[in-house]
Protein backbone atom coordinates (compact mmCIF):
# COMPACT_ATOMS: atom_id res chain seq x y z
CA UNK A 1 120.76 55.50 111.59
CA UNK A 2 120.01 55.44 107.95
CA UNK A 3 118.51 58.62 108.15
CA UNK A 4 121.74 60.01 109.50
CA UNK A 5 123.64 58.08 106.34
CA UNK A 6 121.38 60.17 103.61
CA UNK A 7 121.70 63.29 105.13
CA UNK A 8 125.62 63.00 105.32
CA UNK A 9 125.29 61.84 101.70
CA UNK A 10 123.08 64.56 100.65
CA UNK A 11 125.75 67.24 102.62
CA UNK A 12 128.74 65.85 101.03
CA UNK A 13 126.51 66.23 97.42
CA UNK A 14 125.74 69.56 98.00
CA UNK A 15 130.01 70.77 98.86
CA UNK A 16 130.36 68.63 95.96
CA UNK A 17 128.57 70.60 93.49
CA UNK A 18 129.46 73.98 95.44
CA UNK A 19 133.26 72.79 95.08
CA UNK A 20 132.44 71.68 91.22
CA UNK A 21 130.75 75.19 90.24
CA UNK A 22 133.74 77.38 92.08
CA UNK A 23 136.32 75.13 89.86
CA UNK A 24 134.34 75.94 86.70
CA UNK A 25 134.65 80.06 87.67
CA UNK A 26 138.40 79.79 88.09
CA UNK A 27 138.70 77.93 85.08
CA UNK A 28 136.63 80.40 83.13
CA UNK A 29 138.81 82.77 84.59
CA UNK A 30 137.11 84.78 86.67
CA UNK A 31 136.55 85.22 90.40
CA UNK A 32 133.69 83.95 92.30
CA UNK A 33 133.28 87.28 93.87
CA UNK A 34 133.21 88.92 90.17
CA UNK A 35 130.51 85.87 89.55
CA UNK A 36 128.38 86.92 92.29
CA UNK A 37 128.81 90.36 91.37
CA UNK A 38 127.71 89.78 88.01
CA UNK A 39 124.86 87.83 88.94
CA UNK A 40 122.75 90.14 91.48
CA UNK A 41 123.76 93.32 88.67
CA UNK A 42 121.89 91.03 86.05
CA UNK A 43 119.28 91.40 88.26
CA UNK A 44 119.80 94.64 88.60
CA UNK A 45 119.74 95.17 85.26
CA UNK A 46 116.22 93.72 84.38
CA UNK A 47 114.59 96.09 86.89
CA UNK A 48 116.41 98.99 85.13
CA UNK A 49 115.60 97.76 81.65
CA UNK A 50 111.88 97.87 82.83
CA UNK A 51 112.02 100.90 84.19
CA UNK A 52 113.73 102.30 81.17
CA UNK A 53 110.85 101.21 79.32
CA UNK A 54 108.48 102.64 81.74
CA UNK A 55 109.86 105.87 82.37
CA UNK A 56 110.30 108.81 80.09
CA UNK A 57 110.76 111.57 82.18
CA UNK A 58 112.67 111.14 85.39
CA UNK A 59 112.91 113.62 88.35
CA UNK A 60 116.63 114.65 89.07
CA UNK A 61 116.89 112.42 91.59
CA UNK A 62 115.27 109.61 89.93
CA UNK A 63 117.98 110.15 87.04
CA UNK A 64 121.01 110.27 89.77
CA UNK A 65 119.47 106.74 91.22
CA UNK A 66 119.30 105.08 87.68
CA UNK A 67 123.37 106.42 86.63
CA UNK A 68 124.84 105.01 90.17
CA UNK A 69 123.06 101.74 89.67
CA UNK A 70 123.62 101.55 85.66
CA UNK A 71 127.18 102.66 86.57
CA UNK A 72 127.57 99.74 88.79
CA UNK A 73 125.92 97.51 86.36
CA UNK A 74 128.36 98.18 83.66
CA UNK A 75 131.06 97.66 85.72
CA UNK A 76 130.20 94.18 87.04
CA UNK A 77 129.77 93.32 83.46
CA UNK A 78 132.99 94.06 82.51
CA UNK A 79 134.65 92.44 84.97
CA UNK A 80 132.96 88.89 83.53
CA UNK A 81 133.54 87.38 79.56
CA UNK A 82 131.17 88.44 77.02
CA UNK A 83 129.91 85.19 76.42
CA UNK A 84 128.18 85.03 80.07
CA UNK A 85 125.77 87.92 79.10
CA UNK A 86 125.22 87.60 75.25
CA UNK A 87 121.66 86.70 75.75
CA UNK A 88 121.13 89.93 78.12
CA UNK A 89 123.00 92.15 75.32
CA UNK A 90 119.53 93.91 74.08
CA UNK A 91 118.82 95.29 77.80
CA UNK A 92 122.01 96.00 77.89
CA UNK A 93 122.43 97.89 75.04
CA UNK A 94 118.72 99.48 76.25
CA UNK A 95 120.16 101.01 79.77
CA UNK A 96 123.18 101.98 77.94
CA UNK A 97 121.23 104.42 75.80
CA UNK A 98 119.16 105.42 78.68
CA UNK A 99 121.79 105.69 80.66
CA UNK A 100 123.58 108.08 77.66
CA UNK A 101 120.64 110.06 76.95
CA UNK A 102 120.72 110.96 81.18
CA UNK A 103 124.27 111.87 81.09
CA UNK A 104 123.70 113.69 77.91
CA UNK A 105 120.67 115.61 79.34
CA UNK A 106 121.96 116.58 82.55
CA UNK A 107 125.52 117.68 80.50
CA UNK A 108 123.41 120.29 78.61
CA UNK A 109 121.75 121.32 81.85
CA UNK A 110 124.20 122.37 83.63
């Protein structure tokens, strides 16, 4: 029986918090789909930053993968406040140019 009592306790914790952290999104504003959205493209956005780093010279369909997925990047992160991402700003700013120097190439290319 009192192992029945902690695990209620421990559930009603847990929708608790989950109820606590989906307040704190509406109050900053935002929707918790946006959040989500913003959280698996800063994923997202580290493997891109790495292989911007990586990767000078990308095959034309290499550079088509890395605009629809920078593309969808940047548009999670606008959907979110500034202040959320400030500390990701320099990879950012680092798959931005990447992502301008693609556009720019295959521009001149065609």
């Amino acid at each position: 029986m009192a192992v029945l009592t902690v695990i209620y306790i421990l559930i009603l914790i847990i929708f608790a918090l989950v109820a606590y952290a989906v307040i704190q999104i509406k109050m900053f504003g935002m929707k918790v789909k946006d959040f989500w959205g913003f959280v698996e493209a800063n994923q997202m956005l580290d493997k891109l930053y790495m292989f911007a780093k990586q990767y000078e010279r990308m095959t034309p369909q290499e550079q088509i993968i890395y605009l629809t997925e920078a593309e969808k990047i940047f548009k999670a992160f606008d959907k979110v406040p500034d202040e959320l991402w400030e500390e990701e700003y320099d990879k950012y700013k680092e798959v931005l140019s990447k992502y301008n120097d693609i556009r720019m190439l295959r521009w001149t290319s065609n």
